[in-house]
Protein backbone atom coordinates (compact mmCIF):
# COMPACT_ATOMS: atom_id res chain seq x y z
CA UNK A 1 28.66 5.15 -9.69
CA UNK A 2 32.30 4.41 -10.67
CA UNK A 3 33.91 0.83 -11.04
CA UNK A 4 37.41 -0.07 -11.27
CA UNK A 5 38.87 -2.99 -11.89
CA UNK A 6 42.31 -4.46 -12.98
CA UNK A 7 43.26 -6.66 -15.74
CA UNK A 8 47.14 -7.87 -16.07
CA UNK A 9 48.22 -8.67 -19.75
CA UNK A 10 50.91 -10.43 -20.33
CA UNK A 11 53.24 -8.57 -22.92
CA UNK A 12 55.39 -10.25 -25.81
CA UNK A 13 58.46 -8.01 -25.54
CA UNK A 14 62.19 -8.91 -27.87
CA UNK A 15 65.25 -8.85 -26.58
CA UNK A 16 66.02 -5.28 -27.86
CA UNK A 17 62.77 -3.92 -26.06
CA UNK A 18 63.66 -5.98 -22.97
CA UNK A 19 66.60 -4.29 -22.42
CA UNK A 20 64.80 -0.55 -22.23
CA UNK A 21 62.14 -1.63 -19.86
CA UNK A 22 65.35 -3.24 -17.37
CA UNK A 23 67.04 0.04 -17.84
CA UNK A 24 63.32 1.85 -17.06
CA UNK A 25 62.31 -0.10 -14.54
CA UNK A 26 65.74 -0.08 -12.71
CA UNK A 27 65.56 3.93 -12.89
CA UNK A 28 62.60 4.47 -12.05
CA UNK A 29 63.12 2.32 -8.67
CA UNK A 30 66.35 5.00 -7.96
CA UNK A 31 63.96 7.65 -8.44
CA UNK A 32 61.31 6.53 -6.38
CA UNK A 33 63.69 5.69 -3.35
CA UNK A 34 66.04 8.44 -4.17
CA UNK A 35 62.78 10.66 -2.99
CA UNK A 36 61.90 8.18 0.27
CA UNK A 37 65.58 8.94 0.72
CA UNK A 38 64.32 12.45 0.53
CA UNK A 39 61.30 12.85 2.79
CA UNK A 40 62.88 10.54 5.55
CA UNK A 41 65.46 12.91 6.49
CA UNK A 42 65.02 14.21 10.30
CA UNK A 43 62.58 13.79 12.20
CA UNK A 44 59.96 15.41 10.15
CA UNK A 45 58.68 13.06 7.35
CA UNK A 46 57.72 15.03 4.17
CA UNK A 47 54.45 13.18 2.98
CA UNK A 48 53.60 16.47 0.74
CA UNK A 49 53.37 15.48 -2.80
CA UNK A 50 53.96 19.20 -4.10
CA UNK A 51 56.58 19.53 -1.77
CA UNK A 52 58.66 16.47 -2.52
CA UNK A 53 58.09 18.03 -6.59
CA UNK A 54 59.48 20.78 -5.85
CA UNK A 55 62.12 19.67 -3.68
CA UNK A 56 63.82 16.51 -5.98
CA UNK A 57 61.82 16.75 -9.55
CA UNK A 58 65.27 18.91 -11.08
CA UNK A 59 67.80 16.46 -9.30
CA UNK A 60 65.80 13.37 -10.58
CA UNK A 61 65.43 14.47 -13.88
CA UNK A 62 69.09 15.36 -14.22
CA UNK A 63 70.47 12.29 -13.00
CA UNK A 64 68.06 9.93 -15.01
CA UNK A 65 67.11 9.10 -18.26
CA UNK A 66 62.98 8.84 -17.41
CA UNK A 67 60.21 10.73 -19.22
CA UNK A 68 58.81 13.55 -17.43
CA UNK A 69 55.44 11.95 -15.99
CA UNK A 70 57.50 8.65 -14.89
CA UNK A 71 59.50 10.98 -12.86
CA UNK A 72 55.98 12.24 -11.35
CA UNK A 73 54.86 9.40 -11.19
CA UNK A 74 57.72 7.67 -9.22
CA UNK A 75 57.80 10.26 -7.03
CA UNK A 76 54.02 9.54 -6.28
CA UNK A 77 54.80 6.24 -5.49
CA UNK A 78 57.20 7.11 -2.82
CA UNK A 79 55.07 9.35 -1.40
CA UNK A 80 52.18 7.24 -0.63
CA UNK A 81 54.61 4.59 0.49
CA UNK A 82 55.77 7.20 3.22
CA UNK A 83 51.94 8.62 3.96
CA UNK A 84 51.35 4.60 4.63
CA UNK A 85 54.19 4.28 7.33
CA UNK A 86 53.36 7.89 8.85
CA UNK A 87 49.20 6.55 9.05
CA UNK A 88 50.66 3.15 10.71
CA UNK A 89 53.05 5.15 13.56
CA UNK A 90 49.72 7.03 14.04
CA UNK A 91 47.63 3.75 14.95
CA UNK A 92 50.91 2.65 17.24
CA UNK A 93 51.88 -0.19 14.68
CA UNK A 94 55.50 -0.28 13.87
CA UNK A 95 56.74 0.56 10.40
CA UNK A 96 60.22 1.24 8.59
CA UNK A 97 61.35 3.43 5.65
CA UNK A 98 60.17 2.25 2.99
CA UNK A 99 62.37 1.24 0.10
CA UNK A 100 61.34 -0.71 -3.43
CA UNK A 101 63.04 -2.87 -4.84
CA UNK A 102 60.07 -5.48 -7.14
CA UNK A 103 60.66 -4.80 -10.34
CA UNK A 104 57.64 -2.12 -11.41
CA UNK A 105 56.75 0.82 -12.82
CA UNK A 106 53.83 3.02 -12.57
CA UNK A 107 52.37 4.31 -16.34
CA UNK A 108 49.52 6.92 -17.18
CA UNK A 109 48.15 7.97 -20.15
CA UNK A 110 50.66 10.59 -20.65
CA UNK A 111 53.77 8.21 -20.55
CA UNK A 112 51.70 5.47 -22.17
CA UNK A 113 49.27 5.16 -25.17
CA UNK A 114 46.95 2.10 -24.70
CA UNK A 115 45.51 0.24 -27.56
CA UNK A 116 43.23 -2.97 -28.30
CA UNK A 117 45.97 -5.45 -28.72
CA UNK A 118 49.07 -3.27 -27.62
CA UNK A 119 50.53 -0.41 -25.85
CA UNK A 120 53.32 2.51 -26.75
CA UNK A 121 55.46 2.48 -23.30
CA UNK A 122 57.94 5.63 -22.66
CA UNK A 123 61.17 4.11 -21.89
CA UNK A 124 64.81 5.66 -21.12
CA UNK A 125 65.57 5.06 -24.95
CA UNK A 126 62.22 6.89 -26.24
CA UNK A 127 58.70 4.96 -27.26
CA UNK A 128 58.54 1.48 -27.60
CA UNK A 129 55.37 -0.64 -29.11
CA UNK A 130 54.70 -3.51 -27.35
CA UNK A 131 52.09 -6.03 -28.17
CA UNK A 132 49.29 -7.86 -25.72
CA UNK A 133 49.40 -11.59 -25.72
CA UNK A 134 45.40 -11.99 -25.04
CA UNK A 135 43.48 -15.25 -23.86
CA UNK A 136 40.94 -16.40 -26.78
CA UNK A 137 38.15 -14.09 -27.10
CA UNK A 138 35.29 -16.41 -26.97
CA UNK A 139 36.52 -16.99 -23.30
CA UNK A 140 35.10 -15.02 -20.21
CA UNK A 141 37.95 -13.72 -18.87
CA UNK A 142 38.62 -10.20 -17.05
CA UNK A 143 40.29 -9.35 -20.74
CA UNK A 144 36.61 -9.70 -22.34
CA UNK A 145 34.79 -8.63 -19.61
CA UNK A 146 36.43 -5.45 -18.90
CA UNK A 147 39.02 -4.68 -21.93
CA UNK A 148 36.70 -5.59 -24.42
CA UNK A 149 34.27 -4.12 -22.76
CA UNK A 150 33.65 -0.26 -24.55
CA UNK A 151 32.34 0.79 -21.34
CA UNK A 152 35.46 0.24 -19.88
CA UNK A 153 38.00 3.04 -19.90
CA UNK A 154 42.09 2.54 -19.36
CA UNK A 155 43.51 4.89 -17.15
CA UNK A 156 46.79 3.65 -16.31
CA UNK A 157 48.73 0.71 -15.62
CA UNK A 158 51.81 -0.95 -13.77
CA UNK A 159 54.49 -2.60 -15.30
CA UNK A 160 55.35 -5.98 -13.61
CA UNK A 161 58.70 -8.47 -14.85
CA UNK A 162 58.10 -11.64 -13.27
CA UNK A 163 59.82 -15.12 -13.74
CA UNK A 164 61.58 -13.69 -16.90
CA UNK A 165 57.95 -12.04 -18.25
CA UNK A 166 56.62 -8.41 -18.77
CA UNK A 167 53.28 -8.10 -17.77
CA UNK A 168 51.07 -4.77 -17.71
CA UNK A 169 48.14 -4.33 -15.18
CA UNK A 170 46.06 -2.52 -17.04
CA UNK A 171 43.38 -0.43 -14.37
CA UNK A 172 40.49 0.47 -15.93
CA UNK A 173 37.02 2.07 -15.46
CA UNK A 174 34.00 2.67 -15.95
CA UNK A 175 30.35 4.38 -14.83
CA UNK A 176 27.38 1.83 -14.37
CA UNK A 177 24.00 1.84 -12.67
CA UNK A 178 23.96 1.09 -9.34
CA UNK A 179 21.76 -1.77 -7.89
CA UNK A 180 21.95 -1.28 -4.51
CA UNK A 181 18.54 -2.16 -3.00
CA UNK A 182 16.33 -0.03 -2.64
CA UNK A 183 16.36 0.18 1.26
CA UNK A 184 19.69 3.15 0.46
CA UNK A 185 17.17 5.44 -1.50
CA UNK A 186 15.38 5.75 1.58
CA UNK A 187 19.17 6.86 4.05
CA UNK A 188 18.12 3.49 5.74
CA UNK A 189 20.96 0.08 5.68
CA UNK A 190 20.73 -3.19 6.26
CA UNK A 191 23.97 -4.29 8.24
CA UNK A 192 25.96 -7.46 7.79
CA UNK A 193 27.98 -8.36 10.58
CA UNK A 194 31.40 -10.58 9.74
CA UNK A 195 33.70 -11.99 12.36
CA UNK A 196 37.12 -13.08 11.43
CA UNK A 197 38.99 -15.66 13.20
CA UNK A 198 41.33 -18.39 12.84
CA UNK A 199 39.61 -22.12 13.62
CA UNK A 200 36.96 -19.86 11.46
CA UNK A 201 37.97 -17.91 9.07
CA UNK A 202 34.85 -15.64 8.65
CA UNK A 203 31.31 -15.76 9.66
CA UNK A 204 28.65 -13.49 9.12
CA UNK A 205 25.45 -12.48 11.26
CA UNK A 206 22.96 -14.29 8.84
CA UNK A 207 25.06 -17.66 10.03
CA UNK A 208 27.47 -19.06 7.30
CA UNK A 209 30.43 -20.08 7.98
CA UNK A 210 33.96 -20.16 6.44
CA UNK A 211 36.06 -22.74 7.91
CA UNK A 212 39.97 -22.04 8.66
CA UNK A 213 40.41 -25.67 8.23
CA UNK A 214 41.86 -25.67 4.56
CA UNK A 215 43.98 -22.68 5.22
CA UNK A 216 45.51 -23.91 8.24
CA UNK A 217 46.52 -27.26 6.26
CA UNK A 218 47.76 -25.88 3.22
CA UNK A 219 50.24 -23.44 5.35
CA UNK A 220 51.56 -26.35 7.42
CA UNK A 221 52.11 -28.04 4.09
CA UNK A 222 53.87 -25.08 1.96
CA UNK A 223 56.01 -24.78 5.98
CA UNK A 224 57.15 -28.30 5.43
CA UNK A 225 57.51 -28.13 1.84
CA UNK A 226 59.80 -25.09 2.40
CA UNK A 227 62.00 -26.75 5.33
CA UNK A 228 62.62 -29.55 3.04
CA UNK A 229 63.78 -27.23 0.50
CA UNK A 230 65.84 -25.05 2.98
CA UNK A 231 67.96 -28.52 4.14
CA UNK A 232 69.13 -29.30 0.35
CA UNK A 233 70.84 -25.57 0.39
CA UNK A 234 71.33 -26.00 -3.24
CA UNK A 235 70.64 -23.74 -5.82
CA UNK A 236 67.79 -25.67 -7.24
CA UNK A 237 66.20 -26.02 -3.88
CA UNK A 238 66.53 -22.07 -3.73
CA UNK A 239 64.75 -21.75 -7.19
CA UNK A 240 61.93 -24.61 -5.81
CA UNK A 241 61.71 -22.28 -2.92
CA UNK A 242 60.57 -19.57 -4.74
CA UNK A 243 58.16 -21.45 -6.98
CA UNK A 244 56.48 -22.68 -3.62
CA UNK A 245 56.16 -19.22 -2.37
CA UNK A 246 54.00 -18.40 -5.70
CA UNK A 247 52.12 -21.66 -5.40
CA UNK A 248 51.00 -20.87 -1.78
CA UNK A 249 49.81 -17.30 -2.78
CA UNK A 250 47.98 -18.09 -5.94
CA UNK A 251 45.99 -20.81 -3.63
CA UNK A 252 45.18 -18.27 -0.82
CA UNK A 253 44.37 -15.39 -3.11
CA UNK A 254 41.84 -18.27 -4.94
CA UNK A 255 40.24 -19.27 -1.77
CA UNK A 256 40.09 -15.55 -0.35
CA UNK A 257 38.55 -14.69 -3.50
CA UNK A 258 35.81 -17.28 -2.89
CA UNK A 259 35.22 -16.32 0.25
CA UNK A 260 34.18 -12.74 -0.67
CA UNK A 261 31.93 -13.84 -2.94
CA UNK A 262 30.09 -16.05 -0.99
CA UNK A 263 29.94 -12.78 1.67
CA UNK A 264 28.93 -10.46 -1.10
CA UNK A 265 25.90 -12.62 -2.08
CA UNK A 266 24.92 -13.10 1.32
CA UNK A 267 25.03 -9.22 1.86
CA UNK A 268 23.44 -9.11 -1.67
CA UNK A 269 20.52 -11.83 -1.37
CA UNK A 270 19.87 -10.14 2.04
CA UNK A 271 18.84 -6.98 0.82
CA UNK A 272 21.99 -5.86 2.87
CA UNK A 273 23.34 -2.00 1.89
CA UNK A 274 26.44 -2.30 4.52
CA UNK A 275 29.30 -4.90 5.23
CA UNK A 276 31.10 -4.57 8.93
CA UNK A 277 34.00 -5.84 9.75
CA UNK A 278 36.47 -5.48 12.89
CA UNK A 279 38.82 -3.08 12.51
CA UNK A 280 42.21 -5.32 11.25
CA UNK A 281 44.54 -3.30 12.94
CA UNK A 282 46.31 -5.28 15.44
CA UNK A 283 44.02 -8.27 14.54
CA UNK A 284 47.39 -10.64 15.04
CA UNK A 285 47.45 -9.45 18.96
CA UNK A 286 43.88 -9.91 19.21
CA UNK A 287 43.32 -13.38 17.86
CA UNK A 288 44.81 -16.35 19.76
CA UNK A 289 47.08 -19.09 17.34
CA UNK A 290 46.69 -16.29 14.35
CA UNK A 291 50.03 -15.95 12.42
CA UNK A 292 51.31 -13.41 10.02
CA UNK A 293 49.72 -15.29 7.13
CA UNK A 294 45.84 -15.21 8.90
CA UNK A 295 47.07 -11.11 9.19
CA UNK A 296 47.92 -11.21 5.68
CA UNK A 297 44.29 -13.46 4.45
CA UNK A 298 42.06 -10.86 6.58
CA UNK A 299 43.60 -8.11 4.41
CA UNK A 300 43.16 -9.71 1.57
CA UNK A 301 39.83 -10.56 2.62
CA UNK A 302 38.99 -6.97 3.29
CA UNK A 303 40.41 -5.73 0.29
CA UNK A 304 38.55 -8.39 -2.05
CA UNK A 305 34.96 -7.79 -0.43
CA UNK A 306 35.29 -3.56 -0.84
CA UNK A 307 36.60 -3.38 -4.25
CA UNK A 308 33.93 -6.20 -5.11
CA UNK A 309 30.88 -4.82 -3.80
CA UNK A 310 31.42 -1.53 -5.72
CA UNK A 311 29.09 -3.13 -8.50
CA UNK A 312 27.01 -3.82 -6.27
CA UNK A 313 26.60 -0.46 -4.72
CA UNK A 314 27.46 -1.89 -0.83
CA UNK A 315 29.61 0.36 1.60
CA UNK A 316 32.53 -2.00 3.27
CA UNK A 317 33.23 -0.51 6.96
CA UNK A 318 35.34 -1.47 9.98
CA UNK A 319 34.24 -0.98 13.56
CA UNK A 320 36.19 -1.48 17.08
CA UNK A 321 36.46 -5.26 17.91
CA UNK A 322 36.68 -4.55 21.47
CA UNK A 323 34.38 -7.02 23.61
CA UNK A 324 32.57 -8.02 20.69
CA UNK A 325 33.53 -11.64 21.17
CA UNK A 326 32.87 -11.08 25.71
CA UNK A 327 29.20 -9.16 25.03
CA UNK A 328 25.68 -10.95 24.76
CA UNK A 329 23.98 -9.94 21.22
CA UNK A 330 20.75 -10.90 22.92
CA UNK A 331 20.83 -8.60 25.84
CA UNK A 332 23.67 -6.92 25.49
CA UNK A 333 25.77 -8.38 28.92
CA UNK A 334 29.31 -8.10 28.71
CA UNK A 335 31.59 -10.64 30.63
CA UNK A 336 34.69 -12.80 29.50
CA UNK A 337 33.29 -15.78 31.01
CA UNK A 338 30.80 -15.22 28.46
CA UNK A 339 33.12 -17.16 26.08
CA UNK A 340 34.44 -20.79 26.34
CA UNK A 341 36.62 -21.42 23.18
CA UNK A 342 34.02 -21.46 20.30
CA UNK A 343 31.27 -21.92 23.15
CA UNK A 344 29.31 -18.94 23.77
CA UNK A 345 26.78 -18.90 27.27
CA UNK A 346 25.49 -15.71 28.64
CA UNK A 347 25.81 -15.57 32.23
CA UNK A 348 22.66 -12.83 32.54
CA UNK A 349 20.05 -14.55 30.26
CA UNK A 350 21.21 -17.79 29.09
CA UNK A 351 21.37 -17.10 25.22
CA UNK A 352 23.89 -19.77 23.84
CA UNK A 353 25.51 -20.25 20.30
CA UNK A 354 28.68 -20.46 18.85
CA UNK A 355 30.81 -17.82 19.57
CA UNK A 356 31.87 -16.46 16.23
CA UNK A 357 28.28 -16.33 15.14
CA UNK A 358 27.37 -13.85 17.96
CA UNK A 359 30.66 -11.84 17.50
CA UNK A 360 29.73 -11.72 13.97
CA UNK A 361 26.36 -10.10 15.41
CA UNK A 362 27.86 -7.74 17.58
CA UNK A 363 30.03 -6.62 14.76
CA UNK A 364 27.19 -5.75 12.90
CA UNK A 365 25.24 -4.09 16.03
CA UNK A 366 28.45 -2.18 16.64
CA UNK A 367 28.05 -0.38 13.71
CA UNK A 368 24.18 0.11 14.00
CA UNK A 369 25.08 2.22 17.13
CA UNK A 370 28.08 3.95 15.95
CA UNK A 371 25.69 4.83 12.60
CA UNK A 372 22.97 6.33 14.95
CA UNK A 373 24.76 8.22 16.91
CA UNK A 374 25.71 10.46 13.72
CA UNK A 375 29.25 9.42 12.93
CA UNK A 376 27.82 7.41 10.09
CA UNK A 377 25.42 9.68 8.55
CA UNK A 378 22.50 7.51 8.38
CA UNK A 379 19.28 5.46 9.76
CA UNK A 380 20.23 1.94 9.91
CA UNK A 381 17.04 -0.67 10.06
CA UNK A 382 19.26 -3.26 11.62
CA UNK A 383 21.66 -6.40 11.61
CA UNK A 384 20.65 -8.84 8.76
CA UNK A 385 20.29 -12.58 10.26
CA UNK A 386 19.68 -15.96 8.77
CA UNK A 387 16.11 -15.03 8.97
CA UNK A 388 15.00 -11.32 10.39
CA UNK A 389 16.97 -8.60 11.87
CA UNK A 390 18.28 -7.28 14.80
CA UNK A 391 17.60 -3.61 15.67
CA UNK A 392 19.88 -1.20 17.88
CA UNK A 393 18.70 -2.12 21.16
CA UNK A 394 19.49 -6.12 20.07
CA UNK A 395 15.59 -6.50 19.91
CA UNK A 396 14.95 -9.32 17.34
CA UNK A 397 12.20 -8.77 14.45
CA UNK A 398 11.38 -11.63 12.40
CA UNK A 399 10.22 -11.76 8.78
CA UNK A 400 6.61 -10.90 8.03
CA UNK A 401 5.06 -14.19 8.83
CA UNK A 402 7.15 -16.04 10.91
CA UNK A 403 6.89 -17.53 14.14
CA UNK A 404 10.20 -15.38 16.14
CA UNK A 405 12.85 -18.07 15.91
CA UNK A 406 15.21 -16.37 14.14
CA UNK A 407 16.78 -19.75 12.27
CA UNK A 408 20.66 -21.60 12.80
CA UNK A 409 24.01 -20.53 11.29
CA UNK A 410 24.39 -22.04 8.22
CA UNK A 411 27.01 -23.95 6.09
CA UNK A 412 28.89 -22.43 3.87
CA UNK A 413 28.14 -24.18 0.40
CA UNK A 414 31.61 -23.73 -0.79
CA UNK A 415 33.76 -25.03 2.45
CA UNK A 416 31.14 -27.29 4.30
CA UNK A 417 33.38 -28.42 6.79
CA UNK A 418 32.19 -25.85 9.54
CA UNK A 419 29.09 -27.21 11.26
CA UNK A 420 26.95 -25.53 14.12
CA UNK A 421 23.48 -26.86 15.29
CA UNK A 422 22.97 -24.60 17.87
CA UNK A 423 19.76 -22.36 17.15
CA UNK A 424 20.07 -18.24 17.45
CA UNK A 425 17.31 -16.77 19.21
């Protein structure tokens, strides 16, 4: 199987250089919006990468200064950017024409030579050699783990200038052995269920729990930090602004990253060959109190738990949320009464447990179905729990020498703060 990961290197760039990858970067942006500009007009959208080649390469190239594959390579960028908004009106979300305007360019190995401890960039005023400034070796870091690493292979990269620094995301790849369990061999998966929410941020069908608690304070705190800024009006306050902004994300992305981990090695310890999720689309409407910035951590999420459990060899799916917060896991009855805020009591047979942990269930069951009815491609054993599974038909099998209580949700050992003593059945 193939992994890809991405490593960004800061660069140590003079004065002279920094002045070709401005004039680069800032032509490269024209050309890339010059071919949005492009593909927006009427009411057709022109998502067709040959036919957006054919239709501006000549004009771009005669009106900028950019190497050949940067012009390709821009006008890539712009149309993915358009495919994205044209994919979005097709689920009913709104979306406008897209225009870029961060500071980046996009670099393959024909525009860009990439060494051990620098690269040769193609630039407006011909090749430039630019060197890495790399952590200390001895230190595991994605640089040693992955450019270090021989059986890792750059393939391209972005160029970033940020806060007054050029930095290169290198992407790289490589092939390693899979270690999926052993259950995939055999066209049979192990499902686990995860259930995103806002008082908790995700929970999974074998019962742990990440709380929403820590999120939910640091965002009221960056809110009022930001206010206090937005008062002053100064300049300085602006510039504070700014530097809260990065603060806030580089604390999310931290925790979101430990979140997926903790998933993966629950999928991973669970002999688990599947993660399900809700679909995210309209997520926001769904979920009451959520914000933009829950919208924004559930993507994040997602994204961070499928590129993650390529090593692993786990497939990362979405299913349709609907009723899987109203419907019994136990027997499968389906009422909104079901639910009382985290509370969840079925009216037909009693079962009772918190209600994120049998969402998270029914998440997992969702796909079970959808995977047997042949739009998955494959014989599911069932829904992975804190201790046995659940098949199809929400029949519960216990482990091979246990009594049939299928054990409570558990804590998460990284954000304790949720607690449930409720039992599943």
């Amino acid at each position: 199987m193939e992994v890809r990961r991405t490593v960004p290197v800061k660069l140590d760039v003079d004065s002279d250089d920094t002045a070709l990858l401005r004039d680069t970067v800032d032509e490269f942006l024209w050309a890339a919006n010059y071919v949005v500009d492009h593909a927006w007009q009427g009411d057709y959208k022109t998502t067709s990468k040959a036919q957006l080649q054919a239709e501006t390469y000549d004009e771009v190239r005669d009106r900028t200064r950019l190497h050949a594959n940067l012009v390709q390579n821009a006008r890539n960028k712009a149309a993915d950017a358009v495919q994205s908004v044209v994919a979005r009106w097709r689920q009913g979300e709104y979306a406008g024409k897209p225009h870029f305007s961060k500071p980046t360019a996009v670099y393959d190995k024909r525009c860009a030579t990439f060494h051990d401890e620098y690269v040769s960039l193609a630039t407006v005023g011909g090749r430039i050699e630019v060197e890495y400034v790399l952590p200390d070796e001895e230190r595991d870091t994605p640089h040693s783990r992955y450019l270090d690493n021989d059986d890792y292979e750059v393939t391209g990269a972005e160029l970033h200038h940020k806060n007054g620094e050029w930095y290169l995301h290198l992407r790289t790849k490589a092939g390693v052995e899979s270690d999926k369990p052993e259950q995939a061999t055999t066209g049979h998966s192990t499902v686990l269920g995860v259930d995103l929410g806002v008082n908790q941020l995700a929970v999974t069908s074998t019962g742990t729990f990440w709380t929403g608690e820590e999120f939910d304070h640091w965002r009221r705190e960056y809110e009022n930090r930001r206010g206090d800024l937005q008062q002053c009006g100064t300049r300085a306050a602006h510039e504070n602004i700014q530097s809260v902004g990065r603060k806030e994300t580089g604390r999310f992305k931290m925790m979101l990253h430990r979140i997926a981990n903790g998933i993966i090695e629950e999928a991973v310890e669970n002999g688990c060959t599947v993660i399900a999720f809700e679909e995210l689309t309209g997520i926001r409407d769904r979920l009451s109190g959520a914000s933009w910035g829950h919208k924004w951590a559930f993507e994040r999420l997602y994204e961070y738990v499928e590129y993650k459990t390529e090593l692993h060899g786990i497939d990362v799916e979405q299913v349709d949320p609907e009723n899987t917060s109203r419907r019994c896991s136990h027997c499968g009855f389906t009422h909104p009464d079901n639910r009382d805020g985290e509370g969840f009591a079925c009216l037909r047979c009693g079962y009772a447990n918190h209600a994120d942990y049998n969402a998270a269930k029914n998440i997992g069951l969702r796909y079970l179905r959808r995977n047997q009815t042949g739009d998955g491609g494959g014989a599911p054993v069932g829904v992975r729990l804190n201790r046995g599974t659940l098949n199809a038909n929400g029949e519960y099998d216990p482990p091979a020498g246990d009594s049939g209580q299928s054990g409570s949700p558990r804590e998460s050992p990284t954000l304790n703060e949720a607690r449930s003593s409720d039992r599943a059945k």
